[in-house]
N, C-alpha and C. Protein backbone atom coordinates (compact mmCIF):
# COMPACT_ATOMS: atom_id res chain seq x y z
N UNK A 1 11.60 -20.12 -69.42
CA UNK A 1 11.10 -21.09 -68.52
C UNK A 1 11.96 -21.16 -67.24
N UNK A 2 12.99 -20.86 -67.50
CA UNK A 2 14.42 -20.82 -66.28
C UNK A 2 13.68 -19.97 -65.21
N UNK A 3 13.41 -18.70 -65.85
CA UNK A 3 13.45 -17.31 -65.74
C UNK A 3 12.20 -17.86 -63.97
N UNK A 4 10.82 -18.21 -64.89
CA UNK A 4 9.73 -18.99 -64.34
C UNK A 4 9.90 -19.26 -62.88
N UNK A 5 10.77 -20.50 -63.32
CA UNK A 5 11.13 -21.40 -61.96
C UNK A 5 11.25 -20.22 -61.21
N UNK A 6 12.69 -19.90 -61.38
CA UNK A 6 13.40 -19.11 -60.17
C UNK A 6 12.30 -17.69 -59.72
N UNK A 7 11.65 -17.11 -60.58
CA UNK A 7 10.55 -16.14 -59.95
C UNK A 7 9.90 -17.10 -58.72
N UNK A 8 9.14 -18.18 -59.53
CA UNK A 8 8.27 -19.16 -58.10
C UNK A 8 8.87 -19.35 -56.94
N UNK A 9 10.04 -19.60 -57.09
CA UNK A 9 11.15 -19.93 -55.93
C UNK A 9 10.92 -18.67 -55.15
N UNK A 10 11.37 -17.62 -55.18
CA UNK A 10 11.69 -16.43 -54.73
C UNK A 10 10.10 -15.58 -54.14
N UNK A 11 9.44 -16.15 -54.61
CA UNK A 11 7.82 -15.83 -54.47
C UNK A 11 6.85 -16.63 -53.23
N UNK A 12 8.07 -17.53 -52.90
CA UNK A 12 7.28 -18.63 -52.09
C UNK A 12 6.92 -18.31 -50.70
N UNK A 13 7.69 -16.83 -50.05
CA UNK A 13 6.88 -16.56 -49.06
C UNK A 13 7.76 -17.20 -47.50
N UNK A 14 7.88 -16.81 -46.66
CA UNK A 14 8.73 -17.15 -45.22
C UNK A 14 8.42 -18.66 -45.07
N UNK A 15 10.08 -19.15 -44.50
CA UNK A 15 9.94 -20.89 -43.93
C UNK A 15 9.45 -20.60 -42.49
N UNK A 16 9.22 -21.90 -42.31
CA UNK A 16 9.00 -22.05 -41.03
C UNK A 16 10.10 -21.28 -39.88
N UNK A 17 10.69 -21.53 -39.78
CA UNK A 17 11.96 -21.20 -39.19
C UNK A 17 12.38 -19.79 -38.98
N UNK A 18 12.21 -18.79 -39.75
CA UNK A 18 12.14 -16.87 -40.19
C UNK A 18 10.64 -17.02 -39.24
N UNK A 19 9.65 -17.83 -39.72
CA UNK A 19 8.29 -17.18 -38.96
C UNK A 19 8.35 -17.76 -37.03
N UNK A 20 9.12 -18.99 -37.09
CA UNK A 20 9.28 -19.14 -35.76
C UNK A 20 9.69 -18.38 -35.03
N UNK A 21 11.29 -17.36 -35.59
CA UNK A 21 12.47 -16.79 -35.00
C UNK A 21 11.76 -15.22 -34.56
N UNK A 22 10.84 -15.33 -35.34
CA UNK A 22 9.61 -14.12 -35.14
C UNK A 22 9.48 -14.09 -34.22
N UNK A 23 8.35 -14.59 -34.15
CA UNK A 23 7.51 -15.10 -32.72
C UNK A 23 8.59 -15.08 -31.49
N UNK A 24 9.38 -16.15 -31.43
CA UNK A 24 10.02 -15.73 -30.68
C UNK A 24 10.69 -14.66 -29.91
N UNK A 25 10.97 -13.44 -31.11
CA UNK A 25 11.74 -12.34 -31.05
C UNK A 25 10.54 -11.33 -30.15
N UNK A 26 9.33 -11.64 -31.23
CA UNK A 26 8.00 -10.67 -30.44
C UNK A 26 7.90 -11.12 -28.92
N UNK A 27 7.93 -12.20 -28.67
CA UNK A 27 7.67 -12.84 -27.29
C UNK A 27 8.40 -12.11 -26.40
N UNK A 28 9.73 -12.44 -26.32
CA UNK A 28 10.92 -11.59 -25.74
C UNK A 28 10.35 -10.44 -25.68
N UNK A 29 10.22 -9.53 -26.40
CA UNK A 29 9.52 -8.19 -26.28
C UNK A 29 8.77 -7.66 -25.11
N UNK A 30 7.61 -8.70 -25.73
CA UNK A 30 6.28 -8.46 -24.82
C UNK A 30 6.04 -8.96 -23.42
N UNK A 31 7.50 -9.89 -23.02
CA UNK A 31 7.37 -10.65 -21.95
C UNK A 31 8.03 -9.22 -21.62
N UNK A 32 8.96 -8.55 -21.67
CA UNK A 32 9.98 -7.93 -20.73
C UNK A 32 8.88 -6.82 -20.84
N UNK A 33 7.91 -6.42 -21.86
CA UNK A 33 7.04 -5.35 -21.16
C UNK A 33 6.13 -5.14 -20.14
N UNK A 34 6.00 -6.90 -20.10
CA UNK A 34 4.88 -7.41 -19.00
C UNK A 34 5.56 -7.02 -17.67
N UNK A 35 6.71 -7.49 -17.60
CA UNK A 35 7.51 -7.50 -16.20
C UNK A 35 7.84 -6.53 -15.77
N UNK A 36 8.26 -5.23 -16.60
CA UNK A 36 8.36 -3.68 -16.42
C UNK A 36 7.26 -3.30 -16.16
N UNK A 37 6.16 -3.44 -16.82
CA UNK A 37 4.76 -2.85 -16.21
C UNK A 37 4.20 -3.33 -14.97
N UNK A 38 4.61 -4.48 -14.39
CA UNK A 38 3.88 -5.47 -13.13
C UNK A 38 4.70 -4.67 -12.22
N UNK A 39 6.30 -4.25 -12.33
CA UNK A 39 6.72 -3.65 -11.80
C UNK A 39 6.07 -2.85 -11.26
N UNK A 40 6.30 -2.23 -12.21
CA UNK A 40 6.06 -0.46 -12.12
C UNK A 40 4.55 -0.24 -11.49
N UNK A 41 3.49 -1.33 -11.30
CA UNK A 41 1.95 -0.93 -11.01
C UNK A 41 2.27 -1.30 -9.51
N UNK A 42 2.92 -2.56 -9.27
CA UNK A 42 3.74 -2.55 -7.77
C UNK A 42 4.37 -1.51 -6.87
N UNK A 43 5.35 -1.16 -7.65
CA UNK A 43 5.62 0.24 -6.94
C UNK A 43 4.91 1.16 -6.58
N UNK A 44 3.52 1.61 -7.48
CA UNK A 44 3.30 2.63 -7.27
C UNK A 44 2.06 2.25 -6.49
N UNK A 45 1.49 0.67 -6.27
CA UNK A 45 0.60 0.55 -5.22
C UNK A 45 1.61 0.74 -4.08
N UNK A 46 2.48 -0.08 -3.71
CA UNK A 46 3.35 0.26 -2.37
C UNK A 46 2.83 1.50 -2.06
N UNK A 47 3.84 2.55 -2.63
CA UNK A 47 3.70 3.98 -2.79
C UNK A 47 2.37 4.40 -2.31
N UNK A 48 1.30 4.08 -2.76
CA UNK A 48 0.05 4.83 -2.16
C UNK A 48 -0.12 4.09 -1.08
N UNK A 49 -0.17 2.95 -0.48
CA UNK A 49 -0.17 1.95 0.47
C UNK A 49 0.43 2.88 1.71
N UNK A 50 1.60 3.53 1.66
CA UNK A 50 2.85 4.22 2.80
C UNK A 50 2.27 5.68 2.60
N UNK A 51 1.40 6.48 1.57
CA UNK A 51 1.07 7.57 1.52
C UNK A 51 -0.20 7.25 2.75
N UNK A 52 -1.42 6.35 1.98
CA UNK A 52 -2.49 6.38 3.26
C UNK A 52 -2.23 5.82 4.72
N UNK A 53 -1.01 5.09 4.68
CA UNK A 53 -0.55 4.40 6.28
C UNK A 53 -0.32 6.22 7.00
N UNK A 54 0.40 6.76 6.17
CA UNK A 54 1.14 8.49 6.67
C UNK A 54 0.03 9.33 7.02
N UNK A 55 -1.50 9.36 6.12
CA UNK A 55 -2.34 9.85 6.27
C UNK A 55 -3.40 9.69 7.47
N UNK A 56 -3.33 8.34 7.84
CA UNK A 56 -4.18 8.16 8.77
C UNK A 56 -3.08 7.99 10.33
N UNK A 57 -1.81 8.13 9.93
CA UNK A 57 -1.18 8.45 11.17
C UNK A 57 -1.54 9.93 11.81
N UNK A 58 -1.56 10.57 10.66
CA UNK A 58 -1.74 12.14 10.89
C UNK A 58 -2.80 12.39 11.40
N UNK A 59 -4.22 12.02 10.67
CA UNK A 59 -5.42 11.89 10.94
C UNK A 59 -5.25 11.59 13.06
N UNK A 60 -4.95 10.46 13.36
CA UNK A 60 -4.70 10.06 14.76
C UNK A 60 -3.77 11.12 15.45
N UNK A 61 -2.91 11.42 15.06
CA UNK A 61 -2.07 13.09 15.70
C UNK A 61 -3.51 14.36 15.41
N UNK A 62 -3.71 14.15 14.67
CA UNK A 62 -4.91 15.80 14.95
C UNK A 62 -5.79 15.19 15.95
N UNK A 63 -6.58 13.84 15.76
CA UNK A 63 -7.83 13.42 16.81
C UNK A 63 -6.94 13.77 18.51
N UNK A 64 -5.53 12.93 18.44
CA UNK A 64 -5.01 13.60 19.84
C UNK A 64 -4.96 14.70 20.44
N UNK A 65 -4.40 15.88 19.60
CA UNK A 65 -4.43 17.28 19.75
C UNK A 65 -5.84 17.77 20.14
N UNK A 66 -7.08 17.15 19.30
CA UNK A 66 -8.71 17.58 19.54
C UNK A 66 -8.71 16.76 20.72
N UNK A 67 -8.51 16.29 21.55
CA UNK A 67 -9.28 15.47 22.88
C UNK A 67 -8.16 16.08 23.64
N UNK A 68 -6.72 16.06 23.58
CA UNK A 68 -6.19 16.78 24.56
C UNK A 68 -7.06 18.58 24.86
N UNK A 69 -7.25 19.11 23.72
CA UNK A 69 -7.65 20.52 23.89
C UNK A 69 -9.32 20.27 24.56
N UNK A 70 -9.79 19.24 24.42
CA UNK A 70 -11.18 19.46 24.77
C UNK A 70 -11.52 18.83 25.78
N UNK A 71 -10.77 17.57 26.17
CA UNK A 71 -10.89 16.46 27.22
C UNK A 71 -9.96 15.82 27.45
N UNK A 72 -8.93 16.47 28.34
CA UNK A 72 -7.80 15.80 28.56
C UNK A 72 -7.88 14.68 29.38
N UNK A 73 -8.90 14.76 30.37
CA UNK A 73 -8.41 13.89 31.20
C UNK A 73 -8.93 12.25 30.79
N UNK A 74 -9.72 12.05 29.49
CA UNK A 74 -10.10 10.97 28.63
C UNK A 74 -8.50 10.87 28.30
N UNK A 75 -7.34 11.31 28.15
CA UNK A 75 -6.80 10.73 27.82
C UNK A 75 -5.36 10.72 28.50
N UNK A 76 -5.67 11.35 29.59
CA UNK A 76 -4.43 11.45 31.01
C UNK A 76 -4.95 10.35 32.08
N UNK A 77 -6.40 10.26 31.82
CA UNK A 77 -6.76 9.35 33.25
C UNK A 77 -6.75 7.87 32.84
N UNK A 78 -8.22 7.48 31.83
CA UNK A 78 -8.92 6.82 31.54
C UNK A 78 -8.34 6.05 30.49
N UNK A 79 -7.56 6.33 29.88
CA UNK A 79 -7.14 5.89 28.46
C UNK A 79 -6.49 4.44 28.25
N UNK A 80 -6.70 3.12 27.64
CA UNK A 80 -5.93 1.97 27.95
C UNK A 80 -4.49 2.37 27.73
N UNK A 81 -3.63 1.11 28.02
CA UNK A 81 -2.16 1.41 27.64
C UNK A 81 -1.87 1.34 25.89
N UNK A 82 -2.58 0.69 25.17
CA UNK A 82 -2.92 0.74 23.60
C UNK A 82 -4.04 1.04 23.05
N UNK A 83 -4.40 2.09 22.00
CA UNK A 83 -5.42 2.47 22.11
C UNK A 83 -5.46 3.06 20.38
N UNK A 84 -6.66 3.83 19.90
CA UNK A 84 -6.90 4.45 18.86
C UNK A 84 -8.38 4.84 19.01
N UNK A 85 -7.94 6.22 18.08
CA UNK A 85 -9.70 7.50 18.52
C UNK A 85 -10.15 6.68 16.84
N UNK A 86 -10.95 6.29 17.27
CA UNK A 86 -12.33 6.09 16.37
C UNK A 86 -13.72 7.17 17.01
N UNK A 87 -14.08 7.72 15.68
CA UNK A 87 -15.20 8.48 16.12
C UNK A 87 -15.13 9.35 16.88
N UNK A 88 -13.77 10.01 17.41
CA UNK A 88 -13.83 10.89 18.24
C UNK A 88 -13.48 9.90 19.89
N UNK A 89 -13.84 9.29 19.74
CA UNK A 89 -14.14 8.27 20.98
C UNK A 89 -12.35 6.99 20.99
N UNK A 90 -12.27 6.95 22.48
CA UNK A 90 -11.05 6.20 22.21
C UNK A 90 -11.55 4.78 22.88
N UNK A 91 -10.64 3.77 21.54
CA UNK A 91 -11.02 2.10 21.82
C UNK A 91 -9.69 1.83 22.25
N UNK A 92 -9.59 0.79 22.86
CA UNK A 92 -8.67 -0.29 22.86
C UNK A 92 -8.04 -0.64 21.51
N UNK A 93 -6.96 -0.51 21.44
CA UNK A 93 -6.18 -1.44 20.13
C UNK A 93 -6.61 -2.65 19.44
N UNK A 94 -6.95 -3.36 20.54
CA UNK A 94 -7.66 -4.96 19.99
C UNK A 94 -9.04 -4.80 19.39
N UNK A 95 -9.96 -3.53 19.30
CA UNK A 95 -10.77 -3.28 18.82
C UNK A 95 -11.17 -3.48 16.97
N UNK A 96 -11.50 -3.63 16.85
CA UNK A 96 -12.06 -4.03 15.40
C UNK A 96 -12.27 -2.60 14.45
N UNK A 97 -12.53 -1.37 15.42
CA UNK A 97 -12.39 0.01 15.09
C UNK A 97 -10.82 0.17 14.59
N UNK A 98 -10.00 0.00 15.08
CA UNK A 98 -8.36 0.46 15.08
C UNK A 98 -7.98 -0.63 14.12
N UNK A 99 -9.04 -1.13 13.27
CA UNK A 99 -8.37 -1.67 11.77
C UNK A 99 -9.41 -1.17 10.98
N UNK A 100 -8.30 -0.35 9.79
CA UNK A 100 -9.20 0.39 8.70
C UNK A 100 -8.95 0.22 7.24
N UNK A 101 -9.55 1.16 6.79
CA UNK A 101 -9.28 0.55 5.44
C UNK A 101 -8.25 2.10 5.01
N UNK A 102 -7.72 2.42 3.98
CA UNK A 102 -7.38 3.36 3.49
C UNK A 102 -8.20 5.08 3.69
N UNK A 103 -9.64 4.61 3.66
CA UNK A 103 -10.63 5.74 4.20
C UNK A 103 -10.78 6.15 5.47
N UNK A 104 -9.98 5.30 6.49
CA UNK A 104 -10.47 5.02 7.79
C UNK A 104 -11.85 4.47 8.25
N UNK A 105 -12.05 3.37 7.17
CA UNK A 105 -13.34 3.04 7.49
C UNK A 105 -13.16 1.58 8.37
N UNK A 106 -13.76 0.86 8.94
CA UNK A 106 -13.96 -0.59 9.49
C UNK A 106 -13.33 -1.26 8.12
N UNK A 107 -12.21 -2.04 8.32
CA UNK A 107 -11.31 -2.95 6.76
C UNK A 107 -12.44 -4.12 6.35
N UNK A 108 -13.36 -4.66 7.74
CA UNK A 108 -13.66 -6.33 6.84
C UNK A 108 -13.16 -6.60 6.22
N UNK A 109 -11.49 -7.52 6.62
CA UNK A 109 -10.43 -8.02 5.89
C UNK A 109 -10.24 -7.78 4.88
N UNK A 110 -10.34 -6.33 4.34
CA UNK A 110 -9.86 -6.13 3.13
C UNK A 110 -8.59 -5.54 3.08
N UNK A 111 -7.73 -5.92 2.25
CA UNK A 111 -6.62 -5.77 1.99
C UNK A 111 -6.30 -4.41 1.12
N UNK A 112 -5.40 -3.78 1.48
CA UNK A 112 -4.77 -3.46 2.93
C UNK A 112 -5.43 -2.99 4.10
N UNK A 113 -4.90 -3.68 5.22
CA UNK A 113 -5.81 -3.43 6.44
C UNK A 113 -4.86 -2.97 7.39
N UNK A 114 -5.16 -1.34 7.53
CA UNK A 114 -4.44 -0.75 8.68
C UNK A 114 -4.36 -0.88 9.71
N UNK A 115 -3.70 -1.44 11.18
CA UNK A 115 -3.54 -1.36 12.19
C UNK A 115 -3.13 -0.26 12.69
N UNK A 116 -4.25 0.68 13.80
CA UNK A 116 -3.63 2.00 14.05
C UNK A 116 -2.76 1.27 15.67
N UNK A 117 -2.33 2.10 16.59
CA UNK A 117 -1.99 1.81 17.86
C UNK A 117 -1.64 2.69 18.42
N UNK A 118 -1.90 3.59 19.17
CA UNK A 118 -1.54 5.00 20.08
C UNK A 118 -0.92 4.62 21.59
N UNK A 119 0.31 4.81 21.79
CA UNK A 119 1.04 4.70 23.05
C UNK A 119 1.37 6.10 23.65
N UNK A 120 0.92 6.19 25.06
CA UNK A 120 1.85 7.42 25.67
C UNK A 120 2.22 6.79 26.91
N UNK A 121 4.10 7.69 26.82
CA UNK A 121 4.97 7.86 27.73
C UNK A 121 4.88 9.17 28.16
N UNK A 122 4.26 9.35 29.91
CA UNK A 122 4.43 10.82 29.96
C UNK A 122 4.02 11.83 28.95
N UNK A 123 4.16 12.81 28.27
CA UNK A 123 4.07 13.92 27.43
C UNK A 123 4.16 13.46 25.93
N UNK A 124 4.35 12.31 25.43
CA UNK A 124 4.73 11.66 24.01
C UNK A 124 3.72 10.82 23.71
N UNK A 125 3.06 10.84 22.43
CA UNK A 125 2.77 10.10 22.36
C UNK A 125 3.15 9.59 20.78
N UNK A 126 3.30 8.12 20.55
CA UNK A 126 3.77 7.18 19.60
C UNK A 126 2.28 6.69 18.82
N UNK A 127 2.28 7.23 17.79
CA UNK A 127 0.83 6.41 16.86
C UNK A 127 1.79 5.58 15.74
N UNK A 128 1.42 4.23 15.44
CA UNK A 128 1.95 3.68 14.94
C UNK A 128 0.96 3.20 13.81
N UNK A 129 1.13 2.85 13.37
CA UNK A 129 0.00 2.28 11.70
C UNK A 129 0.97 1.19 10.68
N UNK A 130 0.14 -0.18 11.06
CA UNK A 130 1.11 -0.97 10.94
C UNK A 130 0.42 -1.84 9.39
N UNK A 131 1.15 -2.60 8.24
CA UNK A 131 -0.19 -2.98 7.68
C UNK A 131 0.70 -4.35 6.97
N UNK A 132 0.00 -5.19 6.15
CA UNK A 132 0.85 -5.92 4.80
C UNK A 132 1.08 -5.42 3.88
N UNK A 133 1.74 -5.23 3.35
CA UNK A 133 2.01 -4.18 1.93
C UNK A 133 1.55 -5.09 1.26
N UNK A 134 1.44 -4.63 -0.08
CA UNK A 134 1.90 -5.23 -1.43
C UNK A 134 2.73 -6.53 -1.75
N UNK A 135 3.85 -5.84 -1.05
CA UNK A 135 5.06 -6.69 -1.54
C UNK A 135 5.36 -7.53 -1.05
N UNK A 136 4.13 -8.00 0.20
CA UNK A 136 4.03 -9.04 0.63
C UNK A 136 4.78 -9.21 2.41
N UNK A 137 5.87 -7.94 2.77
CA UNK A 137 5.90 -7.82 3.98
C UNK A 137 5.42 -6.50 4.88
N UNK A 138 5.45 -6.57 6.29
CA UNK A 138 4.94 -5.84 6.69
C UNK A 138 5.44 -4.65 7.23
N UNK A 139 4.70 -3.76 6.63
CA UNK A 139 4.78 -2.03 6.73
C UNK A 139 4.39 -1.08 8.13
N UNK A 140 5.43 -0.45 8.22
CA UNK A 140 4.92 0.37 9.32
C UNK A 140 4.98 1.87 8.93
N UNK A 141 4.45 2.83 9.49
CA UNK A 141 4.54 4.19 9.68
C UNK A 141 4.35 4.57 11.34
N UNK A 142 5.34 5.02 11.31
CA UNK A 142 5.41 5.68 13.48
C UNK A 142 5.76 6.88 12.97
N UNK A 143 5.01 7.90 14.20
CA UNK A 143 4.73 9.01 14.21
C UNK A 143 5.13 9.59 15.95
N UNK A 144 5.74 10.52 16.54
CA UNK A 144 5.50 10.84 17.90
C UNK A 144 5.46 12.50 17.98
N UNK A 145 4.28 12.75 18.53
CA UNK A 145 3.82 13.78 19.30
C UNK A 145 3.83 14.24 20.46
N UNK A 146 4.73 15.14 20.88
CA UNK A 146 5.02 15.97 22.38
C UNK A 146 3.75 17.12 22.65
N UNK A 147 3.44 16.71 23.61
CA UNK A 147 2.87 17.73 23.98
C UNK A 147 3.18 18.46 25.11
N UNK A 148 3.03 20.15 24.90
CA UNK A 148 4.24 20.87 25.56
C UNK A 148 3.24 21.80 26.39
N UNK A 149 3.07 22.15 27.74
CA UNK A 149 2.50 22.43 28.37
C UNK A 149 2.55 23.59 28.39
């Protein structure tokens, strides 16, 4: 009958306290996986965020090179002092064209929304692509192109 008791005893299965210290322990876990992964999906939006800002800088260095070779003087004579080739065609900076999306399409405030901006000094010109990151401040990519006569 001794024997009895002490089996029941031993049979009775986790206190409160072992099943709390659990939970707890799992929590810890799964919180620090949360925060490594939020990380890590952060970074690697940044990361593509500064890849397409680089892409559509480039994109604006080839459209320059195509209008210098085909129509220079659109962009020796006529050209504002801030500017960006949409369509082949050059707008004003303040234009609603010279904010895009990642595709270079028109943004309709969608986030991220590229600001292009094309400056020339003499023979240089400065394309800049400006945006909000991710991370909540704001990103640039500058680019300058000589053109050599």
């Amino acid at each position: 009958m001794i024997m009895a008791r002490l089996r029941t005893r031993a049979e009775r299965g986790d206190t409160l306290v072992e099943v709390l210290i659990s939970i707890a322990i799992i929590s810890l876990i799964l919180g620090g996986a949360y925060v490594a992964t939020t990380r890590s999906l952060t970074a690697t939006r940044d990361a593509q965020e500064r890849s397409d800002g680089l892409k559509l800088v480039e994109s604006q260095v080839e459209q320059v090179k195509n209008i210098v070779a085909t129509e220079p003087d659109d962009i020796f004579g006529s050209a504002p002092a801030s500017y960006c080739i949409s369509a082949g065609a050059i707008v004003t900076s303040t234009n609603n064209a010279c904010k895009v999306n990642a595709a270079g399409a028109y943004a309709a405030g969608k986030k991220p929304e590229y600001n292009l901006s094309i400056t020339r000094s003499g023979s240089v010109f400065t394309i800049i692509n400006s945006w909000e990151g991710v991370l909540g401040n704001n990103t640039s990519v500058q680019m300058k192109y000589r053109l050599y006569e």
